[in-house]
N, C-alpha and C. Protein backbone atom coordinates (compact mmCIF):
# COMPACT_ATOMS: atom_id res chain seq x y z
N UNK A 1 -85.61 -182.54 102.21
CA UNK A 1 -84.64 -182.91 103.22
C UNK A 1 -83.43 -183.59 102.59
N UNK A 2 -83.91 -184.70 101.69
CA UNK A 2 -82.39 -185.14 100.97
C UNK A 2 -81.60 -183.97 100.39
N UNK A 3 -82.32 -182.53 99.43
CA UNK A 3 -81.65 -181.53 99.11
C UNK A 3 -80.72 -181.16 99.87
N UNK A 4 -81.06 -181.00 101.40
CA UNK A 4 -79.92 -180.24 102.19
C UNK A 4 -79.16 -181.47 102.74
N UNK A 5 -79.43 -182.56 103.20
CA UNK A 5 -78.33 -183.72 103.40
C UNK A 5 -77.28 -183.69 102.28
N UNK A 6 -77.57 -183.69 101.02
CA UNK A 6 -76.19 -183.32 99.88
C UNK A 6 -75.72 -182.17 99.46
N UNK A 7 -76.82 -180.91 100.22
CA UNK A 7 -75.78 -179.62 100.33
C UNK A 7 -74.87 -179.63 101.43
N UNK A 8 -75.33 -180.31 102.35
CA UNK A 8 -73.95 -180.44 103.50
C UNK A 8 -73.11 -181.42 103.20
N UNK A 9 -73.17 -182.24 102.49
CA UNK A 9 -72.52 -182.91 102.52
C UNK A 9 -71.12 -182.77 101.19
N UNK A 10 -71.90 -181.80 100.16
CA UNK A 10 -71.19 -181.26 99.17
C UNK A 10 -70.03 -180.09 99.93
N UNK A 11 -70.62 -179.50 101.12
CA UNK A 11 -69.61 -178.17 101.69
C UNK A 11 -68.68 -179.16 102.33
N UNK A 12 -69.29 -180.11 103.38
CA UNK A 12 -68.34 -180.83 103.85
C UNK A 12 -67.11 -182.19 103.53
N UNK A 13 -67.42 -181.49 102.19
CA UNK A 13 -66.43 -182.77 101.77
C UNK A 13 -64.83 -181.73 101.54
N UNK A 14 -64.63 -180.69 100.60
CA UNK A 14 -63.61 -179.74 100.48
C UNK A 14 -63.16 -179.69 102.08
N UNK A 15 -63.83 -179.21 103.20
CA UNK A 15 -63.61 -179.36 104.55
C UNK A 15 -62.54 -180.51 104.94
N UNK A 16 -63.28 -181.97 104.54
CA UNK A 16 -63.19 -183.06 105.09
C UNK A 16 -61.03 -183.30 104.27
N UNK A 17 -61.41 -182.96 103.03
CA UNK A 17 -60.42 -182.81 102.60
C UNK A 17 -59.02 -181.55 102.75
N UNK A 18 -59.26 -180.99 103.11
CA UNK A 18 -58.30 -180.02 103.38
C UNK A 18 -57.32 -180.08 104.60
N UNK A 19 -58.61 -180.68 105.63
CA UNK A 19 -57.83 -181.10 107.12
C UNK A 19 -57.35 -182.25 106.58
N UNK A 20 -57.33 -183.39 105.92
CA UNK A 20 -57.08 -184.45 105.89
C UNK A 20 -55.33 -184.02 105.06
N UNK A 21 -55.53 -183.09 104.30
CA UNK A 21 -54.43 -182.70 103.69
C UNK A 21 -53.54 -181.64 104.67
N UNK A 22 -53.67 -181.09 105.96
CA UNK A 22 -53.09 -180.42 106.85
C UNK A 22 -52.50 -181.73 107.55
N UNK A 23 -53.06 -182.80 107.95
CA UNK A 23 -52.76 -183.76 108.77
C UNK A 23 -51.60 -184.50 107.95
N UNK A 24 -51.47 -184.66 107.05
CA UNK A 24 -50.37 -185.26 105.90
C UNK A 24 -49.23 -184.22 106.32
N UNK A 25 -49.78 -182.94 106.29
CA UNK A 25 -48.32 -181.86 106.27
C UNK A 25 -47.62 -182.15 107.78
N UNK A 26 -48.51 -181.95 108.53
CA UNK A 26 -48.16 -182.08 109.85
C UNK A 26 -47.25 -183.39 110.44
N UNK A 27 -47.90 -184.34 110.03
CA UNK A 27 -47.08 -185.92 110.02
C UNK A 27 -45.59 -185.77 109.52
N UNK A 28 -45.83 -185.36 108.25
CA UNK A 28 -44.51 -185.06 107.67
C UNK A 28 -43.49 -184.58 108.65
N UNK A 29 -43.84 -182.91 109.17
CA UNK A 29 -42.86 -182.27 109.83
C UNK A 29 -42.35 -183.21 111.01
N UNK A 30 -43.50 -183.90 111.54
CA UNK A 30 -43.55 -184.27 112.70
C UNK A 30 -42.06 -185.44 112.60
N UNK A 31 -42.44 -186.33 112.14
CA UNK A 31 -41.83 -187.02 111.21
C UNK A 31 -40.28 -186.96 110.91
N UNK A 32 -40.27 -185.55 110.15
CA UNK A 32 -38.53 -184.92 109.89
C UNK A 32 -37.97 -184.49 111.19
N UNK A 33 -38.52 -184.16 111.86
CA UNK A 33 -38.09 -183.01 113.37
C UNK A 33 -38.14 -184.73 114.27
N UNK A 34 -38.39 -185.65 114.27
CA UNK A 34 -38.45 -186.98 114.95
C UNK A 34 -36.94 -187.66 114.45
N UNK A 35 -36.82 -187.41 113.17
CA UNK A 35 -35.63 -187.75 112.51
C UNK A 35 -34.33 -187.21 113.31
N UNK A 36 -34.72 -185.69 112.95
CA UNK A 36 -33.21 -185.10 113.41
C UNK A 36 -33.24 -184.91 115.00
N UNK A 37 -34.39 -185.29 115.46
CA UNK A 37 -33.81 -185.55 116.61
C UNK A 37 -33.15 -186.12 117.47
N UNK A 38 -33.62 -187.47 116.43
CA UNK A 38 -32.78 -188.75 116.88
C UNK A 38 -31.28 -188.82 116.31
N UNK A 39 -31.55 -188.46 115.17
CA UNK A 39 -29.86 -187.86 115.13
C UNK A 39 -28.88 -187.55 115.80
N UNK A 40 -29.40 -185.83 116.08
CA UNK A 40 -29.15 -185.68 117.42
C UNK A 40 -28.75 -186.14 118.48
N UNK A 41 -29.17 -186.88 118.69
CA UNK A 41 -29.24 -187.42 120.35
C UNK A 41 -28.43 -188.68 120.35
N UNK A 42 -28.00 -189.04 118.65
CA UNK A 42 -26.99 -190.50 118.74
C UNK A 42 -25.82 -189.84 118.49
N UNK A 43 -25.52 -188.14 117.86
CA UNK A 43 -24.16 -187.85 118.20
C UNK A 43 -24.09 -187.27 119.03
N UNK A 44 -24.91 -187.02 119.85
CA UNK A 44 -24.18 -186.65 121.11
C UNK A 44 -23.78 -187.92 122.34
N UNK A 45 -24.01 -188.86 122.08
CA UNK A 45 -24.11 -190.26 122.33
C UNK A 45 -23.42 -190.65 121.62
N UNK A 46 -22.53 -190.17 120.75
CA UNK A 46 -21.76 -190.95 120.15
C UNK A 46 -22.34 -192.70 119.72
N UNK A 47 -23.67 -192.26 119.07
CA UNK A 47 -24.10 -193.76 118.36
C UNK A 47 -23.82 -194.23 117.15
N UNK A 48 -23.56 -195.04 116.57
CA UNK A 48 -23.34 -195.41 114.83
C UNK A 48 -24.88 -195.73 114.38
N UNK A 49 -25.83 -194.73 114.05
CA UNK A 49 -27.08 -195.03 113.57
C UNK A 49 -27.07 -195.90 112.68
N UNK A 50 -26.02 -195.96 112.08
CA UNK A 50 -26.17 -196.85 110.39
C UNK A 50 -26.24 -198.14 110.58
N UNK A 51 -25.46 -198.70 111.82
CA UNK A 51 -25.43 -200.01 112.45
C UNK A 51 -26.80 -200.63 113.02
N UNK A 52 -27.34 -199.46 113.74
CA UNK A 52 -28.78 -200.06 114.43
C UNK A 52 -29.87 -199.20 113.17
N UNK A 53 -31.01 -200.82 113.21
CA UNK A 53 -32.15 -200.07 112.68
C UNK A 53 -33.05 -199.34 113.28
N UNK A 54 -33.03 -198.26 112.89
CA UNK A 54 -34.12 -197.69 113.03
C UNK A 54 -35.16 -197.54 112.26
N UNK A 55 -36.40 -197.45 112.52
CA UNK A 55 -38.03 -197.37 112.15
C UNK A 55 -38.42 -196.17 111.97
């Protein structure tokens, strides 16, 4: 029984890692496209972003 608890756990680690590395990509985009949106939306608003911080 321990044999197959560390064969699953050997498949599920590449798994565990790959989504964990999709979720990094995803953040990212999420992230850039959050950016230029706000961009966006302060020139059409005519905002001075550089003046206010943004997070």
């Amino acid at each position: 029984m321990t044999e197959n608890a560390h064969d699953d756990a050997t498949r599920r680690n590449p798994l565990l890692e790959a989504a964990r590395e999709e979720m990094i990509k995803f953040e990212r985009k999420e992230n850039e496209f959050r950016k230029k949106d706000r961009e966006e939306r302060a020139a059409e608003l005519r905002l001075p972003l550089d003046a206010i911080r943004v997070h």
